[in-house]
C-alpha atoms as a PDB file:
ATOM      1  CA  UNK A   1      13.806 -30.771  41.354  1.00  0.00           C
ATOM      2  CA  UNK A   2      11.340 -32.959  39.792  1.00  0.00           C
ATOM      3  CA  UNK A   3      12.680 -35.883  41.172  1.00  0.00           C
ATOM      4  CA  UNK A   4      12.593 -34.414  44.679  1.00  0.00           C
ATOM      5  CA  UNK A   5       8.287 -32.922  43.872  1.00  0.00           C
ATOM      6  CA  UNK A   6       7.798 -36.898  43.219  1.00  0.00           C
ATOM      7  CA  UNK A   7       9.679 -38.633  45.984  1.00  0.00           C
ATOM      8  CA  UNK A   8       7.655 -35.742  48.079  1.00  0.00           C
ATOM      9  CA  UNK A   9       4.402 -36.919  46.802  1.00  0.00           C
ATOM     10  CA  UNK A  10       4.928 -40.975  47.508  1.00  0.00           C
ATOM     11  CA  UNK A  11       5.159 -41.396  43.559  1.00  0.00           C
ATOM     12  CA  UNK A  12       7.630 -43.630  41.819  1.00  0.00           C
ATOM     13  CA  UNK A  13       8.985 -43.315  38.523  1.00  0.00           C
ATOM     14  CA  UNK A  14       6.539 -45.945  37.266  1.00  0.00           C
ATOM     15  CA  UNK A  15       3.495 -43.678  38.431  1.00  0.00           C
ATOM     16  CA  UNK A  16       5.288 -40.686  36.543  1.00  0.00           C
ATOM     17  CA  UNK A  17       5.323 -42.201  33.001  1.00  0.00           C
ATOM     18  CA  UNK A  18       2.036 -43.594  33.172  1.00  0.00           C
ATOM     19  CA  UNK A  19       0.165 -40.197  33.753  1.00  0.00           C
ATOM     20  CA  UNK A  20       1.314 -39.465  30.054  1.00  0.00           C
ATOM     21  CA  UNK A  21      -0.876 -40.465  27.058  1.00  0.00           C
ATOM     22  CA  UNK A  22       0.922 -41.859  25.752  1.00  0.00           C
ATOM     23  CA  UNK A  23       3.019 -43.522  28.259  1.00  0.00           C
ATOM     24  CA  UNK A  24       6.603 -42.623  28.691  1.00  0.00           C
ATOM     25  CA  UNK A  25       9.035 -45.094  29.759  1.00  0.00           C
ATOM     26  CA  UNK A  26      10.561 -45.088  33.040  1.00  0.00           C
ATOM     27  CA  UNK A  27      13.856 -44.286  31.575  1.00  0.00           C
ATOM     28  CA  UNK A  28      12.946 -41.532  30.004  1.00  0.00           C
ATOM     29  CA  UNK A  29      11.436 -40.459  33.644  1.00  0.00           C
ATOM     30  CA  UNK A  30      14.685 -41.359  35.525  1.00  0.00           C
ATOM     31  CA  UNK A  31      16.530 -39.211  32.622  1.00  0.00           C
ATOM     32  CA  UNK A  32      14.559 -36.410  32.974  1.00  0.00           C
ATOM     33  CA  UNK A  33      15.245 -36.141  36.443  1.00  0.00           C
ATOM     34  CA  UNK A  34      18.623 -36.620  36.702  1.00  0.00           C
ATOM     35  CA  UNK A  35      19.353 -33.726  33.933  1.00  0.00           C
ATOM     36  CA  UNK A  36      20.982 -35.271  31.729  1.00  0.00           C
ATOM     37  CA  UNK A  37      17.808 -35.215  29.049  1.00  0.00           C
ATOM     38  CA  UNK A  38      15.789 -32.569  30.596  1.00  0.00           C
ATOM     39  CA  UNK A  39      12.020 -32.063  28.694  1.00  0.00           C
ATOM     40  CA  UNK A  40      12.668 -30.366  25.480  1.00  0.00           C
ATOM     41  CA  UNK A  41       9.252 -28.772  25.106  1.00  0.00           C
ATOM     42  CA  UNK A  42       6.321 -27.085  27.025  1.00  0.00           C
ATOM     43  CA  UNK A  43       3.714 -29.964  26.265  1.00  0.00           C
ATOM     44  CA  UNK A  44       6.318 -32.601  27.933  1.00  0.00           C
ATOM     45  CA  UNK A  45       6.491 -29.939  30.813  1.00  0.00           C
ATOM     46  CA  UNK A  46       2.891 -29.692  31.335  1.00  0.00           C
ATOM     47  CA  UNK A  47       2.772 -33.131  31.275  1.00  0.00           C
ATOM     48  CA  UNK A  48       5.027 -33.203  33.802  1.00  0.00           C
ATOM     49  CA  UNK A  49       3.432 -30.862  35.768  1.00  0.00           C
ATOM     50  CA  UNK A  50       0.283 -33.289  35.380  1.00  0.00           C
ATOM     51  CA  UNK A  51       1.987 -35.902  36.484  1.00  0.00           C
ATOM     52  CA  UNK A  52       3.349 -34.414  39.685  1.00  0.00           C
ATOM     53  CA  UNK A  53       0.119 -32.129  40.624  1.00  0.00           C
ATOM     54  CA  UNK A  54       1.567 -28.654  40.584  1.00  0.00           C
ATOM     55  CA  UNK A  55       1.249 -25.706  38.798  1.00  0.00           C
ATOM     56  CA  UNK A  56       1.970 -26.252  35.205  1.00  0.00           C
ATOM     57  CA  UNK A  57       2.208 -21.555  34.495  1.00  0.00           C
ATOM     58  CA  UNK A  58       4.668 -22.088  37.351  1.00  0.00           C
ATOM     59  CA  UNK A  59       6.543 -25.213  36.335  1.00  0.00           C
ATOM     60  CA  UNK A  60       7.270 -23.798  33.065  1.00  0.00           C
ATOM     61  CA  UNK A  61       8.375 -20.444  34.711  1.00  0.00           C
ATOM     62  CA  UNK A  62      10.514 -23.117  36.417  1.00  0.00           C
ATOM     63  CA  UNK A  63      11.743 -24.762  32.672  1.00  0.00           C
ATOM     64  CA  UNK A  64      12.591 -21.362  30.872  1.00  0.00           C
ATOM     65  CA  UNK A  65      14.550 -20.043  34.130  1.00  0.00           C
ATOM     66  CA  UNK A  66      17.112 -22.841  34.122  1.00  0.00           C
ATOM     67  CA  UNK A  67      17.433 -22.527  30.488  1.00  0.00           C
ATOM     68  CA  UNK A  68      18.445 -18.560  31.300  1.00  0.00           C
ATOM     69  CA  UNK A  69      15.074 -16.209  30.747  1.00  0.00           C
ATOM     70  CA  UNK A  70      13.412 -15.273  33.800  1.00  0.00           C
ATOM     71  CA  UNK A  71       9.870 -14.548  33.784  1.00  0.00           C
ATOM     72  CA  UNK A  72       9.059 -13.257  36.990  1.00  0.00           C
ATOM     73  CA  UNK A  73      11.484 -10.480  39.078  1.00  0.00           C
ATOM     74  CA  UNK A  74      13.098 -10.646  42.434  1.00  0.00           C
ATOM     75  CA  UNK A  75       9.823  -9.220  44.142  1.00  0.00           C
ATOM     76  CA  UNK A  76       8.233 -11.910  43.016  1.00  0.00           C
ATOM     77  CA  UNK A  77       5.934 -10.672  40.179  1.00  0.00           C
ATOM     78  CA  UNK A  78       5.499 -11.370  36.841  1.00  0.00           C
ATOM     79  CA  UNK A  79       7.770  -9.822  34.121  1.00  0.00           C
ATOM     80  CA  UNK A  80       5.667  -8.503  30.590  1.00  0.00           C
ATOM     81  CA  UNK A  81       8.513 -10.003  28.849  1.00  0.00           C
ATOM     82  CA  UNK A  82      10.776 -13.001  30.113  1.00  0.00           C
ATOM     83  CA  UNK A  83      14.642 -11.236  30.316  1.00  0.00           C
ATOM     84  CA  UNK A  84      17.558 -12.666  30.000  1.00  0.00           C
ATOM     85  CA  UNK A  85      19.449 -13.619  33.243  1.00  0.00           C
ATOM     86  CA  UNK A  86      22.273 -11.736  32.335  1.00  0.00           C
ATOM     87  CA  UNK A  87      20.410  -8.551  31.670  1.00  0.00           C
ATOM     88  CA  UNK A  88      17.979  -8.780  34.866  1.00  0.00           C
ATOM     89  CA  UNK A  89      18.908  -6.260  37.608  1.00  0.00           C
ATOM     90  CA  UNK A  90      20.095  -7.438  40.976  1.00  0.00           C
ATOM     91  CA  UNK A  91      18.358  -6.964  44.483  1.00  0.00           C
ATOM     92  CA  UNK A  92      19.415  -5.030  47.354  1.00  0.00           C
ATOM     93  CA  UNK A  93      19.535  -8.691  48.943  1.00  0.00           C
ATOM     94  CA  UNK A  94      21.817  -9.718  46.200  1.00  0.00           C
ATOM     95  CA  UNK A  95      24.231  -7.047  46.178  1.00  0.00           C
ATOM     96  CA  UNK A  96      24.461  -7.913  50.024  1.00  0.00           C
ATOM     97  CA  UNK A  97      25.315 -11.147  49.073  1.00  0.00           C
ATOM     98  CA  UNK A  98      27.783 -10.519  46.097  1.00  0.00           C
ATOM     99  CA  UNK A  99      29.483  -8.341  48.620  1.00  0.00           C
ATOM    100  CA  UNK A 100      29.926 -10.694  51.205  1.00  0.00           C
ATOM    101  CA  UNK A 101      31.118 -13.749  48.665  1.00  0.00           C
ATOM    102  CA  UNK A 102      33.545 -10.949  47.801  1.00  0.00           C
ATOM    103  CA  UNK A 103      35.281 -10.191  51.180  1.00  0.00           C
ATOM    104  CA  UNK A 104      35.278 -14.353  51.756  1.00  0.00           C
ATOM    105  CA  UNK A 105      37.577 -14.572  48.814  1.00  0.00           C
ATOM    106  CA  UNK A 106      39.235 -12.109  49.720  1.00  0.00           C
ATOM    107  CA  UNK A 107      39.495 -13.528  52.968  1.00  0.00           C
ATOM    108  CA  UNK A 108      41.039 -16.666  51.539  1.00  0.00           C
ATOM    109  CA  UNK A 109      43.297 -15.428  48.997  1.00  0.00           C
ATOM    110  CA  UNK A 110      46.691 -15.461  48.601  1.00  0.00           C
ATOM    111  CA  UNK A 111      49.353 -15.490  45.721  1.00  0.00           C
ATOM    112  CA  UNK A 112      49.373 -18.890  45.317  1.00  0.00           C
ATOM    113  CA  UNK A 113      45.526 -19.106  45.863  1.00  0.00           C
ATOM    114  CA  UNK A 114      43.373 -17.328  44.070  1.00  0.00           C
ATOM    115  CA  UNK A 115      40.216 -17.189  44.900  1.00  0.00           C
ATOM    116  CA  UNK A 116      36.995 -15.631  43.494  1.00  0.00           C
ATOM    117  CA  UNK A 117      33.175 -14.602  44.245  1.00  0.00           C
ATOM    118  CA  UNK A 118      30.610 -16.100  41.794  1.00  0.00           C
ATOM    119  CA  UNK A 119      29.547 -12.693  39.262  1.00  0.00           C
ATOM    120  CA  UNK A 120      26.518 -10.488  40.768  1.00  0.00           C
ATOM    121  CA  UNK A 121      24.579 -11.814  37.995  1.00  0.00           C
ATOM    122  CA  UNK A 122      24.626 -15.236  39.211  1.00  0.00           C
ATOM    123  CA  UNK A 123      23.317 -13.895  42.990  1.00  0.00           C
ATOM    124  CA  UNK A 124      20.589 -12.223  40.938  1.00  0.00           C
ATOM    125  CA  UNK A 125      19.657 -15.034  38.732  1.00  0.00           C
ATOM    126  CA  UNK A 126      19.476 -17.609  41.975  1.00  0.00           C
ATOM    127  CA  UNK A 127      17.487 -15.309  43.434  1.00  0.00           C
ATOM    128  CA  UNK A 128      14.967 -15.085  41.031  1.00  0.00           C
ATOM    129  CA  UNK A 129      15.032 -18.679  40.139  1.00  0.00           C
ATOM    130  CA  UNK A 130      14.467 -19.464  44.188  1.00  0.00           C
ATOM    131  CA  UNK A 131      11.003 -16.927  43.771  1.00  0.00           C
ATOM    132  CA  UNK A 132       9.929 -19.126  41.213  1.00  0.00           C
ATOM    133  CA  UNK A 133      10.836 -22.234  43.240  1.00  0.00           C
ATOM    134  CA  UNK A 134       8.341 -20.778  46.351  1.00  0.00           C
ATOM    135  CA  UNK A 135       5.958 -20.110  43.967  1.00  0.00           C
ATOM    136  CA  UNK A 136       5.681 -23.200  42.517  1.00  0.00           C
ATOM    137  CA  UNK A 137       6.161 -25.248  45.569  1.00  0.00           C
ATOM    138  CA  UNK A 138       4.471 -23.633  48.325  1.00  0.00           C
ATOM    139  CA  UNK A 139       4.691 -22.861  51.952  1.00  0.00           C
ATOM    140  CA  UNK A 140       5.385 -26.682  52.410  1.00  0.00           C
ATOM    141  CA  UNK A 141       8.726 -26.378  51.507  1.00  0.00           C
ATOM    142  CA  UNK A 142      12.097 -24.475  52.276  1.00  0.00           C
ATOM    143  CA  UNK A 143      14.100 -22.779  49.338  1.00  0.00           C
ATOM    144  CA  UNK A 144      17.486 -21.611  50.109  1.00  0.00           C
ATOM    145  CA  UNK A 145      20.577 -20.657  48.541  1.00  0.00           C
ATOM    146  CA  UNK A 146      24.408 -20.256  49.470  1.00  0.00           C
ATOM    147  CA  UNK A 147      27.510 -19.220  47.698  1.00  0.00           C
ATOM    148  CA  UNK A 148      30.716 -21.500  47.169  1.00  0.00           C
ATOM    149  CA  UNK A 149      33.574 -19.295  46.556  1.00  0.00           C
ATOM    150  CA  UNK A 150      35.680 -20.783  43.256  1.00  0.00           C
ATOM    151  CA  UNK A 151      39.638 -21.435  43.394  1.00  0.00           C
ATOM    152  CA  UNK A 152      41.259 -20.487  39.624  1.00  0.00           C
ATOM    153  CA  UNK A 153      44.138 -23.856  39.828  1.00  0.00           C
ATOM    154  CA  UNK A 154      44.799 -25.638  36.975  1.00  0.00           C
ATOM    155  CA  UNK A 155      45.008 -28.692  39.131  1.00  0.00           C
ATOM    156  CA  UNK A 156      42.338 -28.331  42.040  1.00  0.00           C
ATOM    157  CA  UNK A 157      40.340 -25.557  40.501  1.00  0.00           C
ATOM    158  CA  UNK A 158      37.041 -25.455  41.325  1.00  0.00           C
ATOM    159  CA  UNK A 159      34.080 -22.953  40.056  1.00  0.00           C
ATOM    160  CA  UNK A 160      32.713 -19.877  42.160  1.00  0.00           C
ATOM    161  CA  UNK A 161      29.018 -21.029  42.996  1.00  0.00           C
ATOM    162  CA  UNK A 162      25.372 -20.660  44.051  1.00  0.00           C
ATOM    163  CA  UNK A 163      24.439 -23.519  45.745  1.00  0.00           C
ATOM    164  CA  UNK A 164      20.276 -23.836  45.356  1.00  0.00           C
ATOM    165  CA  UNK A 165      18.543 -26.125  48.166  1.00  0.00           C
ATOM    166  CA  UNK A 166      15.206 -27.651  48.783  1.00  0.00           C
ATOM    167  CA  UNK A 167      13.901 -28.612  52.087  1.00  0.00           C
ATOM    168  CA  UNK A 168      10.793 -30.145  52.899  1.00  0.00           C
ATOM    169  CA  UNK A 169       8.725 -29.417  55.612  1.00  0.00           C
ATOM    170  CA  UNK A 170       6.778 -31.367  58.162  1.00  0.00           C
ATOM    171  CA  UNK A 171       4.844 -30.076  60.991  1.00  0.00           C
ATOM    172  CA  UNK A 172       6.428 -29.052  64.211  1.00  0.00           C
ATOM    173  CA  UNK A 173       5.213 -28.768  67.402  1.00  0.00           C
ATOM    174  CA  UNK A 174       3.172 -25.241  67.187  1.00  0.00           C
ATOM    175  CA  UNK A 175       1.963 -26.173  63.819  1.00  0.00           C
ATOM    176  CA  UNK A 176       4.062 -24.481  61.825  1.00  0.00           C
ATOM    177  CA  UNK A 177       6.632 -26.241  59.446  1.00  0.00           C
ATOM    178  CA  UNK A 178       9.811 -27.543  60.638  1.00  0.00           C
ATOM    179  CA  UNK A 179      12.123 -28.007  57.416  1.00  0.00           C
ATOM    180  CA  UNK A 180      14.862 -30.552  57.916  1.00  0.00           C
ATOM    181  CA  UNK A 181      15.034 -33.050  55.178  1.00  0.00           C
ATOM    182  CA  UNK A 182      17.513 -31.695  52.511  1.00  0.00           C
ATOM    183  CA  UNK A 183      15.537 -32.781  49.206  1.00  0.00           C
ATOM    184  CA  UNK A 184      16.955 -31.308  46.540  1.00  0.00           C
ATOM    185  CA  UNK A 185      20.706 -29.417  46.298  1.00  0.00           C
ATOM    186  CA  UNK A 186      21.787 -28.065  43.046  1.00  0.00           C
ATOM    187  CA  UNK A 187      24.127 -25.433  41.301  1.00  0.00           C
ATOM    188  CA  UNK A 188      22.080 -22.481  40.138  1.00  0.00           C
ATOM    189  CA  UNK A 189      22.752 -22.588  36.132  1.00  0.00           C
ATOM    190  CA  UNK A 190      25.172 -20.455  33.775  1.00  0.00           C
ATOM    191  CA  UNK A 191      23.901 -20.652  30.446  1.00  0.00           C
ATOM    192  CA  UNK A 192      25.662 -19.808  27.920  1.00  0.00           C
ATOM    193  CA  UNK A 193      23.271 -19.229  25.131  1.00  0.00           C
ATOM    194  CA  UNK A 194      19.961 -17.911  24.530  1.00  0.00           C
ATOM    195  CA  UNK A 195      17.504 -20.536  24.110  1.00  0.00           C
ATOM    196  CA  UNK A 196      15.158 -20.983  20.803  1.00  0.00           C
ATOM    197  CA  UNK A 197      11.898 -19.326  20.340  1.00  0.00           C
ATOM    198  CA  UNK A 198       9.382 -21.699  22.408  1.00  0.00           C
ATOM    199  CA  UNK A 199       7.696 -24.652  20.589  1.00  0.00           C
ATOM    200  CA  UNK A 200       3.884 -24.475  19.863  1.00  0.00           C
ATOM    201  CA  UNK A 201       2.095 -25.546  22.970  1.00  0.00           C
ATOM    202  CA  UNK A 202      -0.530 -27.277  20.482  1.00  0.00           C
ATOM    203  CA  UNK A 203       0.107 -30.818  20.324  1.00  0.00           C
ATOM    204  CA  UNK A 204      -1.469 -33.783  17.929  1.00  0.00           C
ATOM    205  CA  UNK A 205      -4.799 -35.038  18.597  1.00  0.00           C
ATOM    206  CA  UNK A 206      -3.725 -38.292  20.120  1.00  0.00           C
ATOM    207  CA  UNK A 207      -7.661 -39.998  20.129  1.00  0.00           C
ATOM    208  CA  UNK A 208      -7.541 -39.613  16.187  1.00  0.00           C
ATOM    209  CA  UNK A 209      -4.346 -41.921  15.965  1.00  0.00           C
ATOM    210  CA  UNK A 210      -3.241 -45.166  16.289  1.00  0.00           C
ATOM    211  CA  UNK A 211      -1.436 -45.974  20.012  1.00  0.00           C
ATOM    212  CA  UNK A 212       1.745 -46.799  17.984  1.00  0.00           C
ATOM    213  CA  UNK A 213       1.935 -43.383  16.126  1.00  0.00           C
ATOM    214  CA  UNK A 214       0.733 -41.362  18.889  1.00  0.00           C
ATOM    215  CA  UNK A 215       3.786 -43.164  20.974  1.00  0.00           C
ATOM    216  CA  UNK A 216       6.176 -42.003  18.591  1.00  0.00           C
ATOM    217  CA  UNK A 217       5.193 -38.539  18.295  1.00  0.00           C
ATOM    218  CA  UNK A 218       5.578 -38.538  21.870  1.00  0.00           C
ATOM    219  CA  UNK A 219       8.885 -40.331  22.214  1.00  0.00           C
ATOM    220  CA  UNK A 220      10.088 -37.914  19.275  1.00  0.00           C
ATOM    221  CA  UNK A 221       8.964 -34.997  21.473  1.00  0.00           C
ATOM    222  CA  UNK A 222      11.256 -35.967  24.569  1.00  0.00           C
ATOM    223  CA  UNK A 223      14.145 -36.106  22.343  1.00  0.00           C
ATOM    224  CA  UNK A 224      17.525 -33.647  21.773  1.00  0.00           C
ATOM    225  CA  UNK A 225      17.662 -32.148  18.720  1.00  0.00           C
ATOM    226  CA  UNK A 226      20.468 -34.227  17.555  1.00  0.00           C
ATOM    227  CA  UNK A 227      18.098 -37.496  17.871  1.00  0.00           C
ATOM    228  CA  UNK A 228      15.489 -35.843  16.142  1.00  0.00           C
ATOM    229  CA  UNK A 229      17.928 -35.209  12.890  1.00  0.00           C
ATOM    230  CA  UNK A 230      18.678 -39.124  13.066  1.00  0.00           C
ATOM    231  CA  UNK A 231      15.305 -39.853  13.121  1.00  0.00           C
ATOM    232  CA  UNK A 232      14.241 -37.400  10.171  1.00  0.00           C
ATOM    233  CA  UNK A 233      17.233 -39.624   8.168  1.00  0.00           C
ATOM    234  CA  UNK A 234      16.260 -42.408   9.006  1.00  0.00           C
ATOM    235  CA  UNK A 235      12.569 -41.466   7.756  1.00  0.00           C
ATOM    236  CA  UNK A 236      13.795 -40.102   5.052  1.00  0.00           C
ATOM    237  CA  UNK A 237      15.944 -42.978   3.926  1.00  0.00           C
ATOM    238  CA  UNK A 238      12.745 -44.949   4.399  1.00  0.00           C
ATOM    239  CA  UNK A 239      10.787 -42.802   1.727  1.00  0.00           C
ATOM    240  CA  UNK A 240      13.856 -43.165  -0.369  1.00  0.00           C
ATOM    241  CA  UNK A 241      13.829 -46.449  -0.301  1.00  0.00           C
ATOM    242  CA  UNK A 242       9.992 -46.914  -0.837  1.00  0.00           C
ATOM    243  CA  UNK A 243       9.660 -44.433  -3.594  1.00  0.00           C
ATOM    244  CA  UNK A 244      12.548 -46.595  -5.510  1.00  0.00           C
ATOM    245  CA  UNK A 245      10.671 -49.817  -4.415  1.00  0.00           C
ATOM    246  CA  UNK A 246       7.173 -48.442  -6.557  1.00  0.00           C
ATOM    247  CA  UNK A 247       8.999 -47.067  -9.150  1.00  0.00           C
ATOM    248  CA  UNK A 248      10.155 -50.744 -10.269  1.00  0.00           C
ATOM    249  CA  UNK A 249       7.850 -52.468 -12.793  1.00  0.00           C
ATOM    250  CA  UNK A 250       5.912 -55.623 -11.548  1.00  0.00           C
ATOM    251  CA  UNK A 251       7.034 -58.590 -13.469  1.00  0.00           C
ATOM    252  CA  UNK A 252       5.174 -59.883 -16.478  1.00  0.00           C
ATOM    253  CA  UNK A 253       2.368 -62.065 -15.651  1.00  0.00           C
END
């Protein structure tokens, strides 16, 4: 998704990671947008949402609903407390949907092919993750979804879906949008786990540190927890080694 917000705005990677303060590096950028090292906290997300001009409430909506908690319902409005997607009640126009991924497996089945409709939940939680995706995009853009019914084969299995698509719109002939580009296509999510407690949104006065520092607390920031135990060793092996370094006596003059 953010990949497809930049490429929709004329901005390359480059333009991305400069926005920060400090700057990211375009790997990082071209990481974050292919999923495999998504931002791990809301400041990196607002930053993102900086970056990219849109709505950093609804970009972070955005962030918590892939990770599983939805904060706003299928009618669109906000939630007092951000559910779980597993616990969040399903639509009329989800039902309808479950129901009709149903009878297409059905449809297909047979005893040497069985296949399956993606859970209700899943409808649900696409549903409410494709609100969030209007609201944060706007009327210039198409959000769909479709279902992919899942084979259970230990050779050519493949999983029971909800295929999420972005389309971008351009101006047709009466003035209203005519969406045709496919931007964006992706599963809708299945975590697995509820995610941690949300990070402090307060982050370290930058203008009272040195660029380098303030660059690391940034880089740190954008990191997995895993990388962020290897660097607290490798600090801490540093003090180790420092402490034993003062301990040792200067020589005798």
């Amino acid at each position: 998704m953010l990949q497809a917000v930049r490429k929709r705005s004329a901005k390359n990677q480059a333009d991305v990671a400069n926005s920060f303060d400090p700057k990211l590096s375009v790997a990082a950028v071209s990481m974050a947008e292919s999923g495999n090292r998504p931002p791990k906290s809301e400041v990196m997300v607002r930053g993102y949402a900086v970056a990219l001009e849109v709505d950093e409430d609804a970009l972070l909506e955005f962030w918590w609903a892939m990770q599983g908690m939805i904060a706003i319902d299928w009618w669109g409005e906000k939630l007092p407390v951000p559910q779980w997607w597993r616990e969040s009640a399903a639509s009329p126009q989800a039902e309808i949907e479950y129901q009709r991924a149903v009878a297409a497996a059905a449809t297909e089945w047979t005893p040497n092919a069985d296949w399956y409709a993606p859970p209700l939940e899943l409808f649900a939680f696409a549903e409410a993750i494709c609100a969030i995706l209007v609201r944060l995009l706007g009327a210039s853009w198409k959000v769909g979804r479709e279902r992919e019914i899942g084979l259970r084969d230990p050779v050519d299995g493949r999983p029971a879906e909800v295929i999420i698509e972005l389309r971008a719109g351009a101006p047709g002939e009466d003035g209203a949008n005519a969406y045709h580009e496919v931007m964006a296509r992706f599963a809708c999510p299945e975590p697995v786990a509820r995610p941690v407690p949300p990070e402090p949104t307060e982050r370290p006065n930058t203008d009272i540190m040195s660029p380098d520092v303030a660059w690391i607390l940034l880089s740190v920031e954008a990191m997995s927890a895993r990388e962020r135990a290897a660097v607290a060793g490798f600090i801490r092996g540093l003090r180790e080694g420092a402490s034993i370094f003062s301990e040792v006596s200067p020589p005798p003059a």
